[in-house]
Protein backbone atom coordinates (compact mmCIF):
# COMPACT_ATOMS: atom_id res chain seq x y z
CA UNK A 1 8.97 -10.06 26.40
CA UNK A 2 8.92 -7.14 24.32
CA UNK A 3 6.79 -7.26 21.12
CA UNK A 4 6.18 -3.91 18.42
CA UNK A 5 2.31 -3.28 18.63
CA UNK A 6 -0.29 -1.07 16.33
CA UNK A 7 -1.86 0.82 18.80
CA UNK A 8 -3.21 3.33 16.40
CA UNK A 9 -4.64 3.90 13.10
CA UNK A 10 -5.73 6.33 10.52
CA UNK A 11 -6.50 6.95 6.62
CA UNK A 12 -7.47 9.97 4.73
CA UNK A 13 -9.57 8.57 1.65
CA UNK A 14 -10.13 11.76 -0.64
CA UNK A 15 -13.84 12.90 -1.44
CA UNK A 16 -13.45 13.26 -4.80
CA UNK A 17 -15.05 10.11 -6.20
CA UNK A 18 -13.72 8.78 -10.17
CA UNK A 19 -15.92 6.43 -12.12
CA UNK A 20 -15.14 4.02 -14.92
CA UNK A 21 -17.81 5.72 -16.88
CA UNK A 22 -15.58 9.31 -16.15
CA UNK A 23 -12.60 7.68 -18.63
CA UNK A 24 -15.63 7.13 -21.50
CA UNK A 25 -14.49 10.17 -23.78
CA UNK A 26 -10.35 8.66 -23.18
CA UNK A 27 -9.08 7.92 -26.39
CA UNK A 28 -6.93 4.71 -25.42
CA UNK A 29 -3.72 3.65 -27.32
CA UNK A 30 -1.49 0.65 -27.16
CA UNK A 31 1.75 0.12 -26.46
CA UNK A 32 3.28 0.29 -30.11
CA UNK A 33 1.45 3.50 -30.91
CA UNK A 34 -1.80 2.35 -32.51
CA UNK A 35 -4.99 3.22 -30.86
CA UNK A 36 -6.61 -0.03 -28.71
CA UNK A 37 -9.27 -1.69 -30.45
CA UNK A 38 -13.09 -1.61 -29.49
CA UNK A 39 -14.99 1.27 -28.37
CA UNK A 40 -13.63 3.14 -24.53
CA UNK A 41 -16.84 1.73 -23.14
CA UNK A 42 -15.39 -1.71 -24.19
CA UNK A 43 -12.31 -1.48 -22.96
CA UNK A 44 -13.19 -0.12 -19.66
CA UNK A 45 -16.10 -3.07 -19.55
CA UNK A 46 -12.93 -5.65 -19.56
CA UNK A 47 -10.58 -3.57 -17.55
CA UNK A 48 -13.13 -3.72 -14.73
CA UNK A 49 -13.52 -7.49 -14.90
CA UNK A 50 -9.77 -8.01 -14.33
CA UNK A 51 -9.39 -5.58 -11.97
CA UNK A 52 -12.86 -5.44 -9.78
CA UNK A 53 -12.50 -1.86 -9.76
CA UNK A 54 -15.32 0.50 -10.65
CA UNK A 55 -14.42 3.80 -9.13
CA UNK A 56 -11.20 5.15 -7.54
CA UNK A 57 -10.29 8.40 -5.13
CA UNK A 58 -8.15 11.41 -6.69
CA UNK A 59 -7.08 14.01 -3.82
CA UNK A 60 -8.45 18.01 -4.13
CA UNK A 61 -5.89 20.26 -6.35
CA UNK A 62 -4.93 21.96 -2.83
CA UNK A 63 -3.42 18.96 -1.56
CA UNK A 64 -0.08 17.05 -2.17
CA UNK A 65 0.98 13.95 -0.71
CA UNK A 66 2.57 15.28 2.44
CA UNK A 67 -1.06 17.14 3.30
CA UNK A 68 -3.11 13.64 3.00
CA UNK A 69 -0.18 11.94 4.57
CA UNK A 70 -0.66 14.40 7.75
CA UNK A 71 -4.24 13.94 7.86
CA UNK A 72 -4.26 10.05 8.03
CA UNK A 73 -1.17 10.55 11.09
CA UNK A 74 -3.85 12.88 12.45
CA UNK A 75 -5.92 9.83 12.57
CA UNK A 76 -3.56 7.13 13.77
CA UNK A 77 -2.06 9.52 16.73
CA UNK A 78 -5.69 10.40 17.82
CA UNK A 79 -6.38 6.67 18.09
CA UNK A 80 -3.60 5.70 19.82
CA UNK A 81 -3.93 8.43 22.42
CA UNK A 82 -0.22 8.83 22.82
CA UNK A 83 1.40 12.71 22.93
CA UNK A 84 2.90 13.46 19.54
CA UNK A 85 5.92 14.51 20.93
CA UNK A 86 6.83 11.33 22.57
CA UNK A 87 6.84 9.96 18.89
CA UNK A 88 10.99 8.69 18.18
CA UNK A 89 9.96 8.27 14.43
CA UNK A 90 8.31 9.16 11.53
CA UNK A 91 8.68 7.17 8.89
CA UNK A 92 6.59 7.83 4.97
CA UNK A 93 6.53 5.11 2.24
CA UNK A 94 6.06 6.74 -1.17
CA UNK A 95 7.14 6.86 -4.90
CA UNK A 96 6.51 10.49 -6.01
CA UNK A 97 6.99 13.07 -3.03
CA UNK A 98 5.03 15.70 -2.98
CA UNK A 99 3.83 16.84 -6.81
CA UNK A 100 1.22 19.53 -7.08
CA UNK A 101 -1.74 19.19 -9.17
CA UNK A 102 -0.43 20.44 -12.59
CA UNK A 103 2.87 19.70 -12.22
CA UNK A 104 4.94 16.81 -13.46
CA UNK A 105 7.55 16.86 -11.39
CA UNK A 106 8.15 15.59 -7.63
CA UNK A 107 9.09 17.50 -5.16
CA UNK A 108 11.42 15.90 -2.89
CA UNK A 109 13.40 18.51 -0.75
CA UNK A 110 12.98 18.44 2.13
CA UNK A 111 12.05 15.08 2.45
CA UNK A 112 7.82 14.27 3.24
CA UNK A 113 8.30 12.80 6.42
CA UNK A 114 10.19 16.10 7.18
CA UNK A 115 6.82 18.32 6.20
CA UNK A 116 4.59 15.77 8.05
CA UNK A 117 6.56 16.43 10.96
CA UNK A 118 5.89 19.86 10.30
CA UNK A 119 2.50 20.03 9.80
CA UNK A 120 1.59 17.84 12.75
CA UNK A 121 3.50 20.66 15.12
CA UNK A 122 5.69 18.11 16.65
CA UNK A 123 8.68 20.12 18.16
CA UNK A 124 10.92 17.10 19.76
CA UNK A 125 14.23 17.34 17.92
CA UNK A 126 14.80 13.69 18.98
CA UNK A 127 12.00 12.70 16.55
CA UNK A 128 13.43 11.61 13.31
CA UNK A 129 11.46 11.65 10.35
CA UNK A 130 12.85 10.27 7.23
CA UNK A 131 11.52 8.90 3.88
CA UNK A 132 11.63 5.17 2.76
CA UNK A 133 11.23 4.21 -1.04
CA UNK A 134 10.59 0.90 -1.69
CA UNK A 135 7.43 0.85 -4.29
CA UNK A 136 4.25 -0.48 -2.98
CA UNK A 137 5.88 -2.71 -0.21
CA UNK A 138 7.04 0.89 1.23
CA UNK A 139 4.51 0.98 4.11
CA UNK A 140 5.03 -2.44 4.69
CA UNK A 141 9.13 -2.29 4.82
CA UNK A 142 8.47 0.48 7.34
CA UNK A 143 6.97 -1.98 9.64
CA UNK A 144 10.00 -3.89 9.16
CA UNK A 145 12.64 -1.04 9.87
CA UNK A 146 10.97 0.50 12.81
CA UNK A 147 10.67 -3.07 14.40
CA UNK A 148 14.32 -3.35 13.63
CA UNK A 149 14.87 0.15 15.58
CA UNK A 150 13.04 -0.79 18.22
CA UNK A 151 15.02 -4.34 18.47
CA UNK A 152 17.81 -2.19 18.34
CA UNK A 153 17.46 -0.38 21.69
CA UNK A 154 16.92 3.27 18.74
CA UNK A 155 13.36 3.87 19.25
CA UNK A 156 10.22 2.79 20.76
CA UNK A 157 7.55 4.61 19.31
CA UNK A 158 6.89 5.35 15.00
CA UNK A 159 4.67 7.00 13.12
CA UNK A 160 5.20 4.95 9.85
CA UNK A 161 2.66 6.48 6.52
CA UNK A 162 2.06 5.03 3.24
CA UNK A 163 0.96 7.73 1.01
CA UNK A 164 0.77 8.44 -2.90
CA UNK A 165 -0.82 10.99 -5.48
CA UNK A 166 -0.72 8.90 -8.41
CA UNK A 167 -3.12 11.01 -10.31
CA UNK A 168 -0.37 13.20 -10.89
CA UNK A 169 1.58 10.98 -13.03
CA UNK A 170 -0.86 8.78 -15.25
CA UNK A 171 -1.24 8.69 -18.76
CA UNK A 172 -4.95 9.39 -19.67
CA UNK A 173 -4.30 7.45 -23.24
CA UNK A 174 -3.07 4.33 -21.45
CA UNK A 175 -5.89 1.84 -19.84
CA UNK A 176 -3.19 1.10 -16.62
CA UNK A 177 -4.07 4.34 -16.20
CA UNK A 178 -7.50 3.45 -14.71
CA UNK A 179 -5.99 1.17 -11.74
CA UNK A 180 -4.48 3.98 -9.69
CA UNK A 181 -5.33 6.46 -7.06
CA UNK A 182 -4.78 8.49 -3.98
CA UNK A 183 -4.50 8.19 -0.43
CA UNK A 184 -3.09 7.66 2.46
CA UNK A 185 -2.64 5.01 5.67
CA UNK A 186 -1.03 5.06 8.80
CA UNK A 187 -0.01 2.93 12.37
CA UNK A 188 1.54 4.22 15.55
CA UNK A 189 3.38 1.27 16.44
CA UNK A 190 5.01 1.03 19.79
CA UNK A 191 7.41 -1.58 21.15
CA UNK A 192 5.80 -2.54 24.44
CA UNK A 193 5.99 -5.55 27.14
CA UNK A 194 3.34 -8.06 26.36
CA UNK A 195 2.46 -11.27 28.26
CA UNK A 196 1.47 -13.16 25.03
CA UNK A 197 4.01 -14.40 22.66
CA UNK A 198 1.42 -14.59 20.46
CA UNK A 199 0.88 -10.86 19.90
CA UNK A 200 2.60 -8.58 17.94
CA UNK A 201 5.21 -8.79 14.95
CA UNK A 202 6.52 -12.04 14.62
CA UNK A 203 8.02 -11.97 11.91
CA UNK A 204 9.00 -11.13 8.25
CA UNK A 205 10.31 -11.96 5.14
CA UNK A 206 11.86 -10.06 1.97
CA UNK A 207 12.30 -10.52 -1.48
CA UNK A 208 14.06 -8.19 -3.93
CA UNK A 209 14.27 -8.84 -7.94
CA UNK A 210 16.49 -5.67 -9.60
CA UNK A 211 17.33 -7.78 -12.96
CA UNK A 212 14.90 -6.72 -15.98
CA UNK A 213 12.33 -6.72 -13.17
CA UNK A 214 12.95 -3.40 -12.22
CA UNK A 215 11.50 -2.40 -16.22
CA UNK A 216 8.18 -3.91 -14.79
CA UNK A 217 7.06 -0.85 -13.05
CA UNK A 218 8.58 2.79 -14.47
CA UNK A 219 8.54 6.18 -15.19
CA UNK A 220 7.72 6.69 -19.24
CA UNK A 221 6.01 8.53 -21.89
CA UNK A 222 2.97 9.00 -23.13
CA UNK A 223 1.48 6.29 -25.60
CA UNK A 224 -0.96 9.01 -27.06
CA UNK A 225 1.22 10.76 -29.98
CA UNK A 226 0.21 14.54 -29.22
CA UNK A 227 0.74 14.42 -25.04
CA UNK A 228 3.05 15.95 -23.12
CA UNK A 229 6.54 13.58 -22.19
CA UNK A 230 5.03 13.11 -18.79
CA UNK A 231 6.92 11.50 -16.82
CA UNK A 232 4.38 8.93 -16.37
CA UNK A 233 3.55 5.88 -14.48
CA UNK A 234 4.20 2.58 -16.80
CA UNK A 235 3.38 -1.01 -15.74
CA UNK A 236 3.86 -4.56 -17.53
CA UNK A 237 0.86 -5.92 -16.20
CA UNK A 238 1.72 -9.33 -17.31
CA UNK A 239 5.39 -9.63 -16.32
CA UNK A 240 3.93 -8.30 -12.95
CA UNK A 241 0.80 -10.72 -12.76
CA UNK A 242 4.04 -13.51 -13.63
CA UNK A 243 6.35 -12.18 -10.99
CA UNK A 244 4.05 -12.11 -8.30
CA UNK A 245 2.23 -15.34 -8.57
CA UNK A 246 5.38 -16.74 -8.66
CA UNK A 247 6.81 -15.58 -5.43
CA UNK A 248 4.77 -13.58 -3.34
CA UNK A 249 2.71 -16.60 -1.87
CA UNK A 250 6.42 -18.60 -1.45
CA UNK A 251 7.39 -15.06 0.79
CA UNK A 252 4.33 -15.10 2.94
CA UNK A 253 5.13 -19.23 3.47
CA UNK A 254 8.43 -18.28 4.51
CA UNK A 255 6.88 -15.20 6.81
CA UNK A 256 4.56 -18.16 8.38
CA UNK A 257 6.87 -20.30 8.67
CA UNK A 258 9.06 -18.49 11.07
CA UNK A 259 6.11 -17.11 13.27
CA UNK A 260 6.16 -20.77 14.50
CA UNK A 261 2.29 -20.20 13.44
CA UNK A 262 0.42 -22.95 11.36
CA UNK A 263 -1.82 -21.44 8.17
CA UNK A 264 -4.46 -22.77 10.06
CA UNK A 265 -4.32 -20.09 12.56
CA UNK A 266 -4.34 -17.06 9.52
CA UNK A 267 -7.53 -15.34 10.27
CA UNK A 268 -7.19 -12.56 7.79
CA UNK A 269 -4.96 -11.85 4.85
CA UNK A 270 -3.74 -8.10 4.42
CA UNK A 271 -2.45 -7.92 1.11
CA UNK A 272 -1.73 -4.82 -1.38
CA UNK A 273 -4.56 -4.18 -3.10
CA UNK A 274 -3.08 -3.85 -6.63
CA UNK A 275 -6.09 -5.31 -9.07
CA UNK A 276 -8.56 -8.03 -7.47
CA UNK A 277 -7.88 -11.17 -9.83
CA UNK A 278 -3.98 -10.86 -9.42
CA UNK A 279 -4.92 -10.64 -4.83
CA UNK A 280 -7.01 -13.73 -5.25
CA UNK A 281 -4.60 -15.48 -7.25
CA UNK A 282 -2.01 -15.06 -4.94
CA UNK A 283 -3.57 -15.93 -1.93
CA UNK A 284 -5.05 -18.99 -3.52
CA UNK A 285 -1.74 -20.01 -4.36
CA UNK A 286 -0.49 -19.64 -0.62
CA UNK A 287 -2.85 -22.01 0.36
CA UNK A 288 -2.16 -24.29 -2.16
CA UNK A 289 1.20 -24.70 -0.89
CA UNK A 290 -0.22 -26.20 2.29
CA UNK A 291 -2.30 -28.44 0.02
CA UNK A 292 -5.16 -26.79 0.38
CA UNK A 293 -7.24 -25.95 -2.98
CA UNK A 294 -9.64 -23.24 -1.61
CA UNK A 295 -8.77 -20.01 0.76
CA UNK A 296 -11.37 -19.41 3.53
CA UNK A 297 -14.22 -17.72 2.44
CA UNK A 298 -13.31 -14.90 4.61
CA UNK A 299 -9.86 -14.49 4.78
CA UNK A 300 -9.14 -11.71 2.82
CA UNK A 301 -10.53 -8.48 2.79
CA UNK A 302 -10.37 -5.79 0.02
CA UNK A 303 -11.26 -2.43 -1.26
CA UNK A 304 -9.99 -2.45 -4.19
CA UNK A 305 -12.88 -2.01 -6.10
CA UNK A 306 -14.05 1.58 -4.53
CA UNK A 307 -10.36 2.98 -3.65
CA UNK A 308 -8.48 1.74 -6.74
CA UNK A 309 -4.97 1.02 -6.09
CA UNK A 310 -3.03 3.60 -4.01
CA UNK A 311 0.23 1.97 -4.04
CA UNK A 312 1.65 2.51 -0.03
CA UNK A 313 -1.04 3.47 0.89
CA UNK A 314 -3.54 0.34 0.66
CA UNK A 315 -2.69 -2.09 3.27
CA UNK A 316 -2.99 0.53 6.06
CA UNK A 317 -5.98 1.97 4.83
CA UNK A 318 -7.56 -1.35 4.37
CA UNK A 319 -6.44 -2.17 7.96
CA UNK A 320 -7.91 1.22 9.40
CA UNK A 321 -11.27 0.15 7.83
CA UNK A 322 -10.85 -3.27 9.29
CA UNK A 323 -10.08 -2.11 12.63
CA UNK A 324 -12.74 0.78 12.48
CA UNK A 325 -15.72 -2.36 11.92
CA UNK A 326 -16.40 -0.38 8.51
CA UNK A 327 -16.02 -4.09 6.17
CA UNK A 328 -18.96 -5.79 5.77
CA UNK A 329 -18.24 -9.33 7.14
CA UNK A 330 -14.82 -8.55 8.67
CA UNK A 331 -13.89 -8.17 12.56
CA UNK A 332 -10.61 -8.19 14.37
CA UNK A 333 -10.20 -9.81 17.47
CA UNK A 334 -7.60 -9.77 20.48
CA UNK A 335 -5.10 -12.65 19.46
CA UNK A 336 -6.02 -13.00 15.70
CA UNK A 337 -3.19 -13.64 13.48
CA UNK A 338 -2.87 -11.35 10.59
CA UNK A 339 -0.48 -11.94 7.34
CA UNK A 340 0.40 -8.95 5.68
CA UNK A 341 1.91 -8.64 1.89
CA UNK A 342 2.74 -7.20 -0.61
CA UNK A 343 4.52 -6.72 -3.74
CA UNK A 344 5.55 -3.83 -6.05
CA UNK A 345 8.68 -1.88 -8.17
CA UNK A 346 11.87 -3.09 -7.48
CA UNK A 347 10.63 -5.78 -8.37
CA UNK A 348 10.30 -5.88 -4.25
CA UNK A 349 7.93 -8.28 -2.34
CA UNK A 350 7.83 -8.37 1.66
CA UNK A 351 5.24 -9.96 4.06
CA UNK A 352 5.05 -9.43 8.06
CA UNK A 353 2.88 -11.56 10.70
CA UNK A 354 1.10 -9.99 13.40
CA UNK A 355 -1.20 -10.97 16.59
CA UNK A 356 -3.53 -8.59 16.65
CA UNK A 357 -3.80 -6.57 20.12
């Protein structure tokens, strides 16, 4: 029995440390144009109740998304000990391309996965990197293709990236603003003969919403009435709090479900870090569809509140510093069954199970 397996994993998490207290002097404004009431200190007091960040990671001007994207491959490859040039894929989930500090525009030709295949030196023609869009669920749905690939008799070894530099398109007079950051995650993942049924992906599920969902999550303007027309990241926090409360958990039943796997067996939750009331709501809900009220106490890590919300880039990440020991209270074991979620622009939601090797 053949089975896809993480054998490796890396993350570059940028130096450059961002405070609440570092959006004090932000003059905040509303969506209709008037500024938001209270004082910044205020506002940034509530944000970080709702969210359960305090500080977030923005990458050095020198570096794009492709660069940190290279440097957390750098990682994964190392740690799986495999040759680079044995790799059949390269696949990077992202929403901006590469956009240098200063800029506002992307730049998307040739394509990142091209570049990190560049800039890791890998020379094998038969290597073929390509780019997948799919908002935060990107990483995630990369999983899901290169497993397809490998089912396919294509490929047996990926590289597959989440990155982002969404510093480069925020809006410093809108209080969303404050939830984003940069970084960047990676897996090798290699489709490989395993004794266990039990190990490995087992399965997957995918939901995709492109009504007046896809106006959830966009490119706008500025709500401050003397910026620049940006473009810049927008978000309907509440229609996206709605939408994924309402069908994430129902996607990672469904994922469960066709594991074969019972929710007892779940020993740790993997889900996109995108603001830490909205996570616990969701998996709360999951579990209440099995009838149970309360989640394990230690089911789910997160790292949200020092990393912010990197888009593609937090579920890998999170896993590296799962795998790495570097959580607090959070261990991976031969045969534990992860979930892995995760929901984002599109509206798109996906969710994978894996027995950890």
């Amino acid at each position: 029995m053949h089975r896809s397996i993480i054998i490796g994993s890396g993350a570059y998490i940028p130096e450059n440390i961002v405070r609440n207290s570092d959006f004090l002097s932000h003059v905040f404004y509303s969506q209709n144009g008037g500024s938001e009431q209270g004082a910044p200190l205020g506002i940034i007091d509530k944000f970080a109740k709702i969210t359960g960040i305090t500080e977030r990671r923005y990458a050095p001007a020198e570096l794009s998304a492709s660069h940190l994207a290279a440097n957390a491959a750098l990682g994964a490859i190392a740690d799986s000990g495999i040759d680079k040039e044995s790799l059949d894929l390269v696949i990077v989930a992202h929403n901006f391309g590469d956009i240098k500090d200063g800029l506002s525009y992307p730049d998307l030709v040739p394509s990142i996965a091209s570049r990190v295949k560049r800039q890791l030196g890998i020379s094998n023609p038969s290597c073929v990197p390509h780019d997948l869009i799919f908002g935060c669920p990107g990483w995630l749905q990369g999983v899901i293709h290169a497993d397809a690939f490998f089912k396919a008799g294509m490929a047996k070894t990926a590289l597959i990236i989440g990155v982002d530099t969404l510093s480069r398109v925020l809006d410093p007079h809108d209080r969303d603003s404050m939830i984003f950051s940069d970084g960047a995650g990676a897996v090798v993942l290699r489709y490989e003969e395993v004794d266990d049924p039990a190990l490995g992906v087992l399965s997957a599920a995918v939901r995709s919403d492109c009504g007046e969902e896809t106006d959830y999550i966009y490119l706008g303007s500025s709500l401050g009435p003397a910026s620049p027309d940006g473009p810049y990241l927008k978000m309907k926090g509440r229609k996206v709090y709605e939408y994924a409360l309402r069908h994430v958990p129902a996607a990672m039943k469904e994922c469960l479900e066709k594991s074969g796997r019972s929710i007892e067996d779940v020993k740790a939750i993997f889900i996109h870090q995108a603001n830490e009331k909205m996570d616990e709501a969701i998996v709360k809900a999951f579990y209440g569809l099995y009838g149970i009220a309360e989640p394990p106490e230690k089911v789910m890590p997160m790292c949200i509140q020092w990393l912010g919300n990197s888009s593609v880039a937090t579920i890998p990440t999170l896993f590296d510093l799962v795998k790495r020991s570097t959580m607090p209270g959070f261990e991976l074991r031969n045969g534990d069954l992860l979930l892995f979620a995760s929901v984002g622009a599109g509206m798109n939601i996906n969710a994978v199970s894996y027995g950890h090797l």
